[in-house]
Structure formats: structure tokens, C-alpha cells
C-alpha atoms as a PDB file:
ATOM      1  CA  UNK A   1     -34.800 -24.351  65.046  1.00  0.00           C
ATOM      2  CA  UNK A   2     -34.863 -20.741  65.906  1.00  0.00           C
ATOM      3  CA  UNK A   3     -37.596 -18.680  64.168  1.00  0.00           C
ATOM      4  CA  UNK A   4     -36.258 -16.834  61.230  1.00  0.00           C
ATOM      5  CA  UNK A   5     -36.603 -13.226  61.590  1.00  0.00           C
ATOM      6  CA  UNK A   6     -37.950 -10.591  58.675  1.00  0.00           C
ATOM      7  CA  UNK A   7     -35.685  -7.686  57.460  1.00  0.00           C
ATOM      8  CA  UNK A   8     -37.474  -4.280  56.577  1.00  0.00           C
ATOM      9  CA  UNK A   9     -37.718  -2.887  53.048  1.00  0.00           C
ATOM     10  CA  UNK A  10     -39.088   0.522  52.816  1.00  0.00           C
ATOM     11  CA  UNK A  11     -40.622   0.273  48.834  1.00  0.00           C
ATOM     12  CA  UNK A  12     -43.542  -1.684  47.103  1.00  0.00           C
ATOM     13  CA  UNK A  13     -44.163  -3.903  44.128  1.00  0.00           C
ATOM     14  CA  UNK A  14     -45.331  -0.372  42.730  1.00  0.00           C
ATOM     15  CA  UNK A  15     -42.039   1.345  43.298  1.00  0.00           C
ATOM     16  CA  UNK A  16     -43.613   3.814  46.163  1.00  0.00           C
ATOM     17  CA  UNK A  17     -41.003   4.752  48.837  1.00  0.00           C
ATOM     18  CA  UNK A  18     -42.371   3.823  52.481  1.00  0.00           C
ATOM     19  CA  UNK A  19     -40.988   4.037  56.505  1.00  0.00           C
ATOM     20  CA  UNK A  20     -38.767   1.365  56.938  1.00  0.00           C
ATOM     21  CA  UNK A  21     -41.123  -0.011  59.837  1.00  0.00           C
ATOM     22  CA  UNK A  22     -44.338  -0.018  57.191  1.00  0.00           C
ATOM     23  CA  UNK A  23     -46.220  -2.705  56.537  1.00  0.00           C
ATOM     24  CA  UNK A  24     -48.596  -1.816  54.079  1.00  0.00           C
ATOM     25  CA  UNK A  25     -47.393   1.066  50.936  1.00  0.00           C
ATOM     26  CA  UNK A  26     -49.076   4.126  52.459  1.00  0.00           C
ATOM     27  CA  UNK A  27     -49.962   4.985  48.395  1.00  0.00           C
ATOM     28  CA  UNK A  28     -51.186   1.771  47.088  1.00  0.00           C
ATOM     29  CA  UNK A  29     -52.032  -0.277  50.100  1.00  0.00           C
ATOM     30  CA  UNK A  30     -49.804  -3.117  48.284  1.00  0.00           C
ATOM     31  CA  UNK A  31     -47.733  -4.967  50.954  1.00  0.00           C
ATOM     32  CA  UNK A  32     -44.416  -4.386  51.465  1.00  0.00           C
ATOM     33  CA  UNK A  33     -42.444  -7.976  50.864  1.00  0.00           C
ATOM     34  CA  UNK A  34     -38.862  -8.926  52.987  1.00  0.00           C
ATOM     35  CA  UNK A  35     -36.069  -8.847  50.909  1.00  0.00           C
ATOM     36  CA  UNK A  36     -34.033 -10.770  53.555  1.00  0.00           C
ATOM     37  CA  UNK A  37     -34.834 -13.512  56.236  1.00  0.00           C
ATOM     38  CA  UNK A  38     -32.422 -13.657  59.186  1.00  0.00           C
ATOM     39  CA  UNK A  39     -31.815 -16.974  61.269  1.00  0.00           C
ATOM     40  CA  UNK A  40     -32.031 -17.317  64.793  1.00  0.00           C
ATOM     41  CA  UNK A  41     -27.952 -16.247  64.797  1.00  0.00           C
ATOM     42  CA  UNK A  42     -28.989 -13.030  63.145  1.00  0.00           C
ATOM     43  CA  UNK A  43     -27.523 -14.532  59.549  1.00  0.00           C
ATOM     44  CA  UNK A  44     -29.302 -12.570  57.122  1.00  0.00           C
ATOM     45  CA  UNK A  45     -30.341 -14.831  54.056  1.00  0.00           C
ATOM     46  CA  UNK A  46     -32.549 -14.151  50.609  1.00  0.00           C
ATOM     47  CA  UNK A  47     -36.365 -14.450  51.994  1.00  0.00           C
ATOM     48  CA  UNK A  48     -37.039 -17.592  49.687  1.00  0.00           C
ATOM     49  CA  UNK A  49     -34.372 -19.302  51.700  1.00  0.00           C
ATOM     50  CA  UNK A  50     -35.344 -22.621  53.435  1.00  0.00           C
ATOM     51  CA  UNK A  51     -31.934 -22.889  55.591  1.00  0.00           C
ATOM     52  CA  UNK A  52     -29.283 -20.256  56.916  1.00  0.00           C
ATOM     53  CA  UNK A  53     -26.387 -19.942  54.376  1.00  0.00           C
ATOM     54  CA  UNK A  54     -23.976 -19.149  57.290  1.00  0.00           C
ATOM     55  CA  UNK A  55     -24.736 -21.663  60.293  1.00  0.00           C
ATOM     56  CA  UNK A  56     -27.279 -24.237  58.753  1.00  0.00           C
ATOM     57  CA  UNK A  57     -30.610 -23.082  61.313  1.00  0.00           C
ATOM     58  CA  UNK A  58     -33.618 -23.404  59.659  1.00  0.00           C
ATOM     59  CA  UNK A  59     -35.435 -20.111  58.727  1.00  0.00           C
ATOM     60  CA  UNK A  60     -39.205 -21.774  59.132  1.00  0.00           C
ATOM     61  CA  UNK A  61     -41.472 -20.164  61.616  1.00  0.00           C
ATOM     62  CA  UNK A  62     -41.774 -21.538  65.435  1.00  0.00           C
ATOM     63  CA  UNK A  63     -41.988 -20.803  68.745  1.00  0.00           C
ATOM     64  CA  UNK A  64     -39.809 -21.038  71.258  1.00  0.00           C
ATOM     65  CA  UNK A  65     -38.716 -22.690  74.745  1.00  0.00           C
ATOM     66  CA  UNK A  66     -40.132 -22.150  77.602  1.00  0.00           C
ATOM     67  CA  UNK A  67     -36.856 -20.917  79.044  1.00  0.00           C
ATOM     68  CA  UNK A  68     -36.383 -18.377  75.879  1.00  0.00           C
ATOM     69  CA  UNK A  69     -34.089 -20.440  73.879  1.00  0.00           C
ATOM     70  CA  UNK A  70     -35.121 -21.034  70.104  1.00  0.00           C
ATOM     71  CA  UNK A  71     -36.821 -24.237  69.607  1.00  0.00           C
ATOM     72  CA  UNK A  72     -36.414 -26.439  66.582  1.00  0.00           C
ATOM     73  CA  UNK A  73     -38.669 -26.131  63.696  1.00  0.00           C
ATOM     74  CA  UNK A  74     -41.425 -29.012  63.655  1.00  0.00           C
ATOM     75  CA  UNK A  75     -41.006 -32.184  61.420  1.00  0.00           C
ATOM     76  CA  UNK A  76     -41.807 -31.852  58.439  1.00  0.00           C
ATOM     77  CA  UNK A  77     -44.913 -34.242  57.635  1.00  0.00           C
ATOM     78  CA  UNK A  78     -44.444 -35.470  54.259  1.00  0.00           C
ATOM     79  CA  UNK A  79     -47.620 -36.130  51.752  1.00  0.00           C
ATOM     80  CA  UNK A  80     -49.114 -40.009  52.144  1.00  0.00           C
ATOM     81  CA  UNK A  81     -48.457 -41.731  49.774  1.00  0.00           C
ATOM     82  CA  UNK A  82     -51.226 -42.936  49.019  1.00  0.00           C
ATOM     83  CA  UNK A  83     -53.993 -41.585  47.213  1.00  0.00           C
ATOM     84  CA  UNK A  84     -57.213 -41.858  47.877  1.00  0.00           C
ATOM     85  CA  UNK A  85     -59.218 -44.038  44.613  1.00  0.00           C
ATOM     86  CA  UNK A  86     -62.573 -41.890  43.684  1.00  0.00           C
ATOM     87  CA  UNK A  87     -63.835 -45.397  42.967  1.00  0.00           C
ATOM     88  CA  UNK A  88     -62.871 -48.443  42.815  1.00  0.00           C
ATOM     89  CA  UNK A  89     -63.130 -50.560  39.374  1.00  0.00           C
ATOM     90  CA  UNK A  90     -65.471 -53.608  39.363  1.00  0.00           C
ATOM     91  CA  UNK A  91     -63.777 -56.533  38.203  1.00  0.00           C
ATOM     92  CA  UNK A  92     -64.645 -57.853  34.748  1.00  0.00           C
ATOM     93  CA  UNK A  93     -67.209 -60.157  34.577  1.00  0.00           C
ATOM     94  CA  UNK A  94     -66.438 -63.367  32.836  1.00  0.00           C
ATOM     95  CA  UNK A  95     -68.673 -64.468  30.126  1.00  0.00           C
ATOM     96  CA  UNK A  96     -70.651 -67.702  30.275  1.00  0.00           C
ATOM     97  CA  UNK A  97     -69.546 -69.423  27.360  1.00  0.00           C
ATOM     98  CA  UNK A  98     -71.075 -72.830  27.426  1.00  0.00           C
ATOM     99  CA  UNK A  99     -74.615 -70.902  27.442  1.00  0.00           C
ATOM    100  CA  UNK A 100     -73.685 -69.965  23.862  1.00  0.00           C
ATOM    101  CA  UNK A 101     -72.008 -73.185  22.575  1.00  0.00           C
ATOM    102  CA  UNK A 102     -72.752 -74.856  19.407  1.00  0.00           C
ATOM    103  CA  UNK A 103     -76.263 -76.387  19.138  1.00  0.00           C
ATOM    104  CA  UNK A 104     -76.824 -79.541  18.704  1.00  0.00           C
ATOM    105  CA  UNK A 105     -78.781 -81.088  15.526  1.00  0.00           C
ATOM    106  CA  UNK A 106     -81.819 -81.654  17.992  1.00  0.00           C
ATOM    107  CA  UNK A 107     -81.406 -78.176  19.653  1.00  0.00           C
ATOM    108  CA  UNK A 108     -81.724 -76.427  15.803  1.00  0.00           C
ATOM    109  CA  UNK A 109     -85.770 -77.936  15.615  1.00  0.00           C
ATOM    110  CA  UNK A 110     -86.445 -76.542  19.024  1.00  0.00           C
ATOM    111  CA  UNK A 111     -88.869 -73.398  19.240  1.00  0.00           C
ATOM    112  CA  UNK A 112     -87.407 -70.414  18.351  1.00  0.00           C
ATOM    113  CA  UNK A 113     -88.555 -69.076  22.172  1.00  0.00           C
ATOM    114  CA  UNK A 114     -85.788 -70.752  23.751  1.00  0.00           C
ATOM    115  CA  UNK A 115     -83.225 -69.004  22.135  1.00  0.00           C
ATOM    116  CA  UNK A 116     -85.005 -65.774  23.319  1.00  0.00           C
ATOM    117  CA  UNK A 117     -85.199 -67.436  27.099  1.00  0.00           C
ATOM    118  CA  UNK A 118     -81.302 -68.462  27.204  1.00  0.00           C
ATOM    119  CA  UNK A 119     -79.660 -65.274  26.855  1.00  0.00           C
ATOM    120  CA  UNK A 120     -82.186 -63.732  28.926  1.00  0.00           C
ATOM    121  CA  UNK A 121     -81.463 -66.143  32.080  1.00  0.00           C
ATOM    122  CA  UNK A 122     -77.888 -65.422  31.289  1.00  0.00           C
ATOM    123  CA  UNK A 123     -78.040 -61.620  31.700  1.00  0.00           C
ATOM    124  CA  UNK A 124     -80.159 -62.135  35.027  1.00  0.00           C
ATOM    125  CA  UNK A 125     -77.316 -64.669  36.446  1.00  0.00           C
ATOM    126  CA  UNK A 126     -74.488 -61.974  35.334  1.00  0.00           C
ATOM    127  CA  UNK A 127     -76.730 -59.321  36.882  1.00  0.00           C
ATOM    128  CA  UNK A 128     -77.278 -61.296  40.135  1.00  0.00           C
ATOM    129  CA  UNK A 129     -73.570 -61.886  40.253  1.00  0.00           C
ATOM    130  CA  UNK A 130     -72.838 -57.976  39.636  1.00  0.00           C
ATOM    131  CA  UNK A 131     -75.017 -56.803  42.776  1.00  0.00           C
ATOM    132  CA  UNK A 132     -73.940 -59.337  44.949  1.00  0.00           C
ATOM    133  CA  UNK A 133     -69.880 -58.579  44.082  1.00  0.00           C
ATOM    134  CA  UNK A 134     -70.609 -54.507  44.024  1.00  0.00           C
ATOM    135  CA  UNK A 135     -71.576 -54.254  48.115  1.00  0.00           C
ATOM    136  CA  UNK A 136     -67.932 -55.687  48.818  1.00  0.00           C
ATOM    137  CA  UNK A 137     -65.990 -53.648  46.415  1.00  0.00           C
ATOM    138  CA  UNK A 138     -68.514 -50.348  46.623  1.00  0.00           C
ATOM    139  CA  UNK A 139     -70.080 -50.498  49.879  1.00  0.00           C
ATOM    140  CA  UNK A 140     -70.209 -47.880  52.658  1.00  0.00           C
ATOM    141  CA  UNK A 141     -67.755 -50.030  54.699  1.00  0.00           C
ATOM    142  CA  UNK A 142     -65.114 -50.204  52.198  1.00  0.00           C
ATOM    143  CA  UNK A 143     -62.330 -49.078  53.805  1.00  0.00           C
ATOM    144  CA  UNK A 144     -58.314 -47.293  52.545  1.00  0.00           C
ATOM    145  CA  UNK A 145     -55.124 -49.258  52.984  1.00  0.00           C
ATOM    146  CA  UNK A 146     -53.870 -47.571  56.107  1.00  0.00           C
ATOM    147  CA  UNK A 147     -50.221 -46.338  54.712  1.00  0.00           C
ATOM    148  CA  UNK A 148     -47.318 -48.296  55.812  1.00  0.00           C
ATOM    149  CA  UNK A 149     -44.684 -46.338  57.829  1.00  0.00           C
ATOM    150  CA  UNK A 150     -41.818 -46.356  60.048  1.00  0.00           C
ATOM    151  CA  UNK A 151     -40.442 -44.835  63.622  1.00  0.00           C
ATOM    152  CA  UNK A 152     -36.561 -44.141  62.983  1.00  0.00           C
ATOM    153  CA  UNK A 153     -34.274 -43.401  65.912  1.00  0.00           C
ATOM    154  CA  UNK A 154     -30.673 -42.716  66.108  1.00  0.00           C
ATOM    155  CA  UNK A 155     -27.949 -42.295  68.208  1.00  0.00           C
ATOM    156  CA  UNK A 156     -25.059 -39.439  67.902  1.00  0.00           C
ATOM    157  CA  UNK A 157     -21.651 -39.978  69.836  1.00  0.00           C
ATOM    158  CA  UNK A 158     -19.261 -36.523  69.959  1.00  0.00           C
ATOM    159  CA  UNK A 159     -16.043 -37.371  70.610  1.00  0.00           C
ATOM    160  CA  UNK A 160     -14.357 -33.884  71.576  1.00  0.00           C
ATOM    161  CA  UNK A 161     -15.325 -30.599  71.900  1.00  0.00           C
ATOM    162  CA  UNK A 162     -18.088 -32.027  73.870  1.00  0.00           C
ATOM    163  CA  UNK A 163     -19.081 -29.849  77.120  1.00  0.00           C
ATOM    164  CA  UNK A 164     -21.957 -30.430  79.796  1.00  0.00           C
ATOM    165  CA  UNK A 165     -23.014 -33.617  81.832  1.00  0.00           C
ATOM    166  CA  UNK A 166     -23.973 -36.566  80.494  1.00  0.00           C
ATOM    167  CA  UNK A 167     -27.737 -35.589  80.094  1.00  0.00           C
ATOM    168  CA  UNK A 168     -26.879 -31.837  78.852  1.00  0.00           C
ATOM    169  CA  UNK A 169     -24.489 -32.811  75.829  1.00  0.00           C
ATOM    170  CA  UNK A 170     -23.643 -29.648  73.353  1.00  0.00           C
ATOM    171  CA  UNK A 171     -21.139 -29.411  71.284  1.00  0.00           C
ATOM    172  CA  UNK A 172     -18.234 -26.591  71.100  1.00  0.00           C
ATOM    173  CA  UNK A 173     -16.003 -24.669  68.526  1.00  0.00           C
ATOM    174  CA  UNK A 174     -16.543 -26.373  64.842  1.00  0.00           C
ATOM    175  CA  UNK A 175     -18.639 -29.018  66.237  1.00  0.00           C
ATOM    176  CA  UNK A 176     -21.446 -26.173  67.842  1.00  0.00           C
ATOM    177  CA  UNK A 177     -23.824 -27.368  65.868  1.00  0.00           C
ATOM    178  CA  UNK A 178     -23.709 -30.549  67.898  1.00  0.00           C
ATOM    179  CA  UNK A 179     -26.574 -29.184  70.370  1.00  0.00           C
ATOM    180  CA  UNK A 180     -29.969 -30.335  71.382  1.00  0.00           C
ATOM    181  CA  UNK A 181     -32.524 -28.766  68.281  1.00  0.00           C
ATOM    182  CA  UNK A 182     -29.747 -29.483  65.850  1.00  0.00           C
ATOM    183  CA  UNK A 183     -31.908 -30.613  62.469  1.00  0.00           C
ATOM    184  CA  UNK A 184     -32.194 -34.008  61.392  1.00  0.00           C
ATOM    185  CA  UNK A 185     -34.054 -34.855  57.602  1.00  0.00           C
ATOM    186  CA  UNK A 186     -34.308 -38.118  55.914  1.00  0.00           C
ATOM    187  CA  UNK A 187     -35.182 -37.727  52.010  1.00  0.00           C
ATOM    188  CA  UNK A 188     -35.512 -40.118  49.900  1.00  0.00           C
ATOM    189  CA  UNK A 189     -33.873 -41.758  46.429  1.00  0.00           C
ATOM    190  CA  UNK A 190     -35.131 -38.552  44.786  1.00  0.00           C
ATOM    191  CA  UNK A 191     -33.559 -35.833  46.732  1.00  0.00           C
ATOM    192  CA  UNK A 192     -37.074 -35.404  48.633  1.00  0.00           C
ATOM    193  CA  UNK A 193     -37.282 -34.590  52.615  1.00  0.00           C
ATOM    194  CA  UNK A 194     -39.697 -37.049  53.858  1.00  0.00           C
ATOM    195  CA  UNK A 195     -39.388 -36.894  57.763  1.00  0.00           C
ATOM    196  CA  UNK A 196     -37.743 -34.135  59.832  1.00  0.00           C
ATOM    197  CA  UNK A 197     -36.686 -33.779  63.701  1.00  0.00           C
ATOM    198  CA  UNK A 198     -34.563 -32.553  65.592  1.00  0.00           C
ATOM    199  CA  UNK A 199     -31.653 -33.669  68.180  1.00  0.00           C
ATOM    200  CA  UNK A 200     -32.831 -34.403  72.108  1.00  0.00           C
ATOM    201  CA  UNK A 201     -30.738 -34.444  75.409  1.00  0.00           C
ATOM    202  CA  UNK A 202     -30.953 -38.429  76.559  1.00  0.00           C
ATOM    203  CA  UNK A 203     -32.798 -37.958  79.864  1.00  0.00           C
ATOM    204  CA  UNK A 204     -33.044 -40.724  82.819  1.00  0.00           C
ATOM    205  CA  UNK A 205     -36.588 -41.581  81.438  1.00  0.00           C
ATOM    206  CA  UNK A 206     -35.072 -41.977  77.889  1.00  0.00           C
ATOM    207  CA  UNK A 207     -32.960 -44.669  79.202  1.00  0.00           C
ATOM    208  CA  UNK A 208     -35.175 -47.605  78.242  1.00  0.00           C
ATOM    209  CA  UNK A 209     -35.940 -46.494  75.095  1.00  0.00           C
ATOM    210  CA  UNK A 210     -31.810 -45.772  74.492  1.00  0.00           C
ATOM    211  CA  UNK A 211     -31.150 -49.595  75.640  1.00  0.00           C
ATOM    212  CA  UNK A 212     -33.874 -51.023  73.121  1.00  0.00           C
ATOM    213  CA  UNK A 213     -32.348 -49.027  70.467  1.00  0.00           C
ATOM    214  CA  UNK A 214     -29.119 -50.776  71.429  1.00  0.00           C
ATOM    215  CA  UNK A 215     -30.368 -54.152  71.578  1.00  0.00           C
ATOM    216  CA  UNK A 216     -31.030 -53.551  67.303  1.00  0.00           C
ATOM    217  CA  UNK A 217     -27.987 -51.389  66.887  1.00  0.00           C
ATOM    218  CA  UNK A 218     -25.515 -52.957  69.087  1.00  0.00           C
ATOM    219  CA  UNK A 219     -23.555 -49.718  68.715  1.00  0.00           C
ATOM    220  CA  UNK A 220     -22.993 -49.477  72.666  1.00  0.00           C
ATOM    221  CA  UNK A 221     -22.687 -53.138  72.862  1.00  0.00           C
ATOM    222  CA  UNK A 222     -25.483 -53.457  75.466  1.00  0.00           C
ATOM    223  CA  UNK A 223     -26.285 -57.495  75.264  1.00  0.00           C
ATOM    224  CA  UNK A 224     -27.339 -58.069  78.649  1.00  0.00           C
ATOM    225  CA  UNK A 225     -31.162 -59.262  78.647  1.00  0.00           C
ATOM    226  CA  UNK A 226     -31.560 -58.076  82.537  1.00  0.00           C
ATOM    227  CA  UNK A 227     -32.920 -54.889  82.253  1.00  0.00           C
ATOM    228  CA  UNK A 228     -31.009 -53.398  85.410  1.00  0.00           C
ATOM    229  CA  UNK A 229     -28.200 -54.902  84.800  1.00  0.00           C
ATOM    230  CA  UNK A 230     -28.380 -52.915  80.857  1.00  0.00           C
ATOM    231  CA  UNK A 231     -29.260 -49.890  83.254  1.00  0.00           C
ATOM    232  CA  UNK A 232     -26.651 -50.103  85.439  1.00  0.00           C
ATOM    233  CA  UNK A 233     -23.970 -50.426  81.684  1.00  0.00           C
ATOM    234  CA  UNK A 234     -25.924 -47.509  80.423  1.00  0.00           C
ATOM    235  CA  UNK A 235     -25.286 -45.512  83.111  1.00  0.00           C
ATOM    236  CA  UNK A 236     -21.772 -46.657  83.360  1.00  0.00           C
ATOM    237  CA  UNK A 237     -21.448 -45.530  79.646  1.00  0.00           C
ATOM    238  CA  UNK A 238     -22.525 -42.452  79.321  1.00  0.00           C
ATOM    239  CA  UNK A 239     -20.548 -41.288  82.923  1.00  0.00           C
ATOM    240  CA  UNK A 240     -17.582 -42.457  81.227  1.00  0.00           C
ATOM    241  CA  UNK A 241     -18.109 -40.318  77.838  1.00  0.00           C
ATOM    242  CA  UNK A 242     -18.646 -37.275  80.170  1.00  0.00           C
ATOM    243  CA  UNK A 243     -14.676 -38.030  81.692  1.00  0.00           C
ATOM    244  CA  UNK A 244     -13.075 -38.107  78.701  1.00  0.00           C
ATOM    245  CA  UNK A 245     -14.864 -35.037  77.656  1.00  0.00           C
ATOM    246  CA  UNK A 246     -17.590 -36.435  75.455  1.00  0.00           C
ATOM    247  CA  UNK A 247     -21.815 -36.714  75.572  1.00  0.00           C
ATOM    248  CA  UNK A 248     -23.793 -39.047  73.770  1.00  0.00           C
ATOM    249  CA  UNK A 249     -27.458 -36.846  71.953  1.00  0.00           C
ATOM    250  CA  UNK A 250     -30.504 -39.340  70.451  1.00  0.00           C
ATOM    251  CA  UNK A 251     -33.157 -38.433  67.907  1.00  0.00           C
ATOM    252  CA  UNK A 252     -36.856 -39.977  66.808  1.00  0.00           C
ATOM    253  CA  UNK A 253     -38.937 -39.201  64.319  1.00  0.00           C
ATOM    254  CA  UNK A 254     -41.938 -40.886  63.557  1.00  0.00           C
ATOM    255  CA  UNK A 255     -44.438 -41.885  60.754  1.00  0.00           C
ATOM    256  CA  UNK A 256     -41.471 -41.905  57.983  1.00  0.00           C
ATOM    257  CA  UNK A 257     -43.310 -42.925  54.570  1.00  0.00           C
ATOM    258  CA  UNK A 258     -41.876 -46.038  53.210  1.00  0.00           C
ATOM    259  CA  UNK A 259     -38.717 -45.567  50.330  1.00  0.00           C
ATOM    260  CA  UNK A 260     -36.394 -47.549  48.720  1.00  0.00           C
ATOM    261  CA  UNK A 261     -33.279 -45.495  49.778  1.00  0.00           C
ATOM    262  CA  UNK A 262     -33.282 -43.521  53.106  1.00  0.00           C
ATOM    263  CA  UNK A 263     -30.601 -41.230  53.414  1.00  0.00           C
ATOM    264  CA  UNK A 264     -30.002 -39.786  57.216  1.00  0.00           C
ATOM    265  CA  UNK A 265     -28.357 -35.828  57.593  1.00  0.00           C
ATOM    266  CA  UNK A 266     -27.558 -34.395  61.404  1.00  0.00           C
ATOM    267  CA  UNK A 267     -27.490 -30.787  60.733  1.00  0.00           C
ATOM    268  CA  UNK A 268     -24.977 -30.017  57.902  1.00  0.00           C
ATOM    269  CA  UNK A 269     -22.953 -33.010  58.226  1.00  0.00           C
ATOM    270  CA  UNK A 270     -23.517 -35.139  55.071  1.00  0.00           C
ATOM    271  CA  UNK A 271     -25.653 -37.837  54.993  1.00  0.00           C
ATOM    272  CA  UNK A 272     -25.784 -41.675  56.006  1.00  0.00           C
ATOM    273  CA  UNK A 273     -27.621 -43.600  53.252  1.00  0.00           C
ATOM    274  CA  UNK A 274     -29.423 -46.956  53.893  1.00  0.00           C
ATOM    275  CA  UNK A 275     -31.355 -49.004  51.540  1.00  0.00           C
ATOM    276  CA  UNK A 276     -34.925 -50.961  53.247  1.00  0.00           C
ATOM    277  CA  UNK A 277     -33.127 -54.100  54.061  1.00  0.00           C
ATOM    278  CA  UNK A 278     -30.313 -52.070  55.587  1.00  0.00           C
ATOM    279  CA  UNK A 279     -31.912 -50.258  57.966  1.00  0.00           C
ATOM    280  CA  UNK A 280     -34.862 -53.339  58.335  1.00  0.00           C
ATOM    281  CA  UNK A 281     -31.882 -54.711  59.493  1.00  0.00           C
ATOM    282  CA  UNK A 282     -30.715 -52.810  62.575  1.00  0.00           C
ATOM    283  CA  UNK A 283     -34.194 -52.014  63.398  1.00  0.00           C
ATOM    284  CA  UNK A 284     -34.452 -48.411  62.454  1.00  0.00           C
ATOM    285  CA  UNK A 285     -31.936 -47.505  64.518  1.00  0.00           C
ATOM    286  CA  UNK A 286     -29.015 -45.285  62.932  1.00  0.00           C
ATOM    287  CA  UNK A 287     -26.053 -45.102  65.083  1.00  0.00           C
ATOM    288  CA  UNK A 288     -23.360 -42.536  64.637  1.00  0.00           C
ATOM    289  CA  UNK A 289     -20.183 -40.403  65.808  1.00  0.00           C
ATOM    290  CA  UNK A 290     -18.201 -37.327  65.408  1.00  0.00           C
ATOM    291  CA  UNK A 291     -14.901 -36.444  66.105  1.00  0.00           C
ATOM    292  CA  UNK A 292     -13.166 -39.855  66.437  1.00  0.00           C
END
């Protein structure tokens, strides 16, 4: 999203008065702190604000297009989750027991020495085993579980208020915020935001990748196995949104962390909530509309 701009305050932590355009406190040197954060829009929000109050933009730093217009603000790349083990614990060692079993009537008038020479072979053979188990577990090849994740994509029909071609979709009136760099999070059972992205303009060399998403989703209803002939409907499809004054936008975000529920938001618009098997099921793909 757009890059969130800083409002001027002209007086310290120290209470000194300053120019509204300082910096620095010209009598302490203490920096002068934002009291407000304005979006992109020119929304002005309190400066510990994560998202605009007024139009939803988000109010983290980023650049911007190359043809001036405010770019989205990068996924957010959630913490692994996994941890890296200072060390990993070597498994118990199980005693020899029938070194120590009762001795027999015969054993009892042997030489004291061999009851000094049978534990002693016993520690050596646990000792053996020890260093030949602790290269696998503590060696300089042992390696961390690479964390399991997932690429989720997803599909967003508008209905009306829909303007553009088919490959320049943007919503109008209440459904502006409709638009290619419109936010999309997925958070977790928790509450947490795990993945961010942002929505994309389907382009002629997105076409593929829109028709395998399909193929999981069946949302378009693309079942043909020829790939020009799934082309050729794609095509077909999306001309026929832009007559009855609708566009088609797609989103992907990658390396989501694995969680038990995975709920889906497109800007400000609620959420769509999926459980692993759910979503395991259409192959990461989340299809959806506005408008209809």
C-alpha cells in the first residue's frame, strides 16, 4: 500500500516549543516524535496505527511504482516456526541388566577380580555405544527440519462497479477498494497475521497459472485437460466479465507457515476461514466474489 506519511509536531518529550518543520528540539537535541501518521489518501491516523481508520491502506513504509502510483506494502514474513535446538538430547542409554543378574552358587567361589572385571567391560561397551550414537545425533552434519509451508492463491470476481478491461480490473464507488495493491492477510486460530500480499491485475502470462488454480478450485469451471482449449475458455471468460461490466483480480502469497485454522481477508472485507483439510482440499486455492 501507499507509504504512510508523518504529520509535524512542533514540541519535545521535554516540553520545548520548536518550528513545525524541526526535526531535532533546538534546546535539548531530543527528537521531535509524529503525533499523527497519514495514509496514502491523506487520512490522518494516531502514529502507532498499523492501518488507516478511514479507507483501510496500510500506513507501513514502501516505495512506490514506477509510474508514481503507491505500491502495496510488502508481505509480511511471519517468524518460523521452528526453533532452532542449542543441542540435541542423547537418548538414554539402556542398562545391561543380565551383566548384573543373580550369581549363581558356583559364580559366589569365583575370585573376587571378576566382579571388578564385569562392570568394568560393561562401562567400556556403554561407552563404545555412546561415541558411536553421539556423531549421528551431534555431528557437524546434523542438519534442521526445513519448516513446512504453503503457496496460497486466490481468485476475486467483482460483480458491478467494476471498470477497465479485462487485464486492468478496479473497482468503483463502495467497492474502490477492489483495485490492484488492495491488502490481503491470512492469520491464524489466534488472531495472528502470518502471510500478507496484495491484489494483482491477471496478465496474459498469468493465464497458466489462473487455469491451474482452476483445475483445484473449479470456481470457473475450467475441466478441459487441453491446455489451449482451457486458454481459449479463459479467454472467453474473462471477455465476457468485462461486457457485463465486471473484471476478475488474483493474489499469491508464498511461504505461509503451517496452522490449524487459516482465515483469508481482501482488504476490509471480512474474512474467509478454512481449516487444513479445507483448504488441502481445493489446493490452496481460495476463490471468491463481490457484488453478486
Amino acid at each position: 500500500m501507499g507509504q504512510g506519511s508523518l504529520g509535524a509536531t512542533g514540541v519535545c518529550i521535554n516540553g520545548h516549543e520548536n518550528a513545525s518543520d524541526a526535526i531535532f528540539c533546538v534546546r535539548c537535541g531530543s527528537p521531535l516524535v509524529p503525533s499523527v501518521v497519514k495514509c496514502a489518501n491523506g487520512h490522518e491516523n494516531a502514529r502507532d496505527a498499523a492501518f488507516c481508520a478511514k479507507c483501510g491502506l496500510s500506513l507501513a513504509p514502501s516505495g512506490a511504482s514506477a509510474n508514481g502510483e503507491p505500491t502495496v506494502a510488502p508481505p509480511i514474513t511471519p517468524p518460523s516456526i521452528f526453533e532452532p535446538s542449542p543441542s540435541a538430547p542423547q537418548p538414554p542409554v539402556t542398562p545391561f541388566g543380565s551383566l548384573y543378574g543373580a550369581r549363581s552358587s558356583a559364580g559366589k567361589k569365583r575370585s573376587s577380580r571378576l566382579w571388578l572385571v564385569v562392570p568394568l567391560i560393561a562401562v567400556a561397551v556403554i561407552a563404545a555405544g555412546a561415541f558411536a550414537i553421539a556423531p549421528k545425533v551431534m555431528g557437524p552434519n546434523a542438519t534442521t527440519p526445513t519448516p513446512v509451508t504453503h503457496t496460497f492463491r486466490g481468485t476475486v470476481v467483482l460483480w458491478k462497479g467494476a471498470s477497465g478491461s479485462w487485464d486492468v480490473c478496479s473497482g468503483t464507488g463502495g467497492y474502490a477498494d477492489i483495485t490492484a495493491g488492495g491488502n490481503v492477510r491470512i492469520t491464524n486460530g489466534a488472531g495472528d497475521v502470518i502471510a500478507g500480499g496484495f491484489l494483482k491485475n491477471i496478465t496474459e502470462a498469468d493465464l497458466p497459472t489462473i487455469i491451474e488454480m482452476d483445475r483445484s478450485s473449479n470456481a470457473i469451471g475450467l475441466h478441459e485437460t487441453d491446455d489451449a482449449a482451457a486458454m481459449t475458455k479463459i479467454h472467453t471468460f474473462l471477455s465476457d466479465l468485462k461486457s457485463i461490466g465486471s473484471c476478475m483480480l488474483w493474489w499469491e502469497i508464498k511461504d505461509v507457515p503451517l496452522a490449524g485454522v487459516y482465515s483469508i481477508s481482501i482488504t476490509h472485507r471480512g474474512t474467509l476461514d478454512y481449516n487444513t483439510a479445507e483448504i488441502e482440499k481445493k489446493g490452496w486455492v481460495v476463490s471468491s466474489s463481490l457484488g453478486d
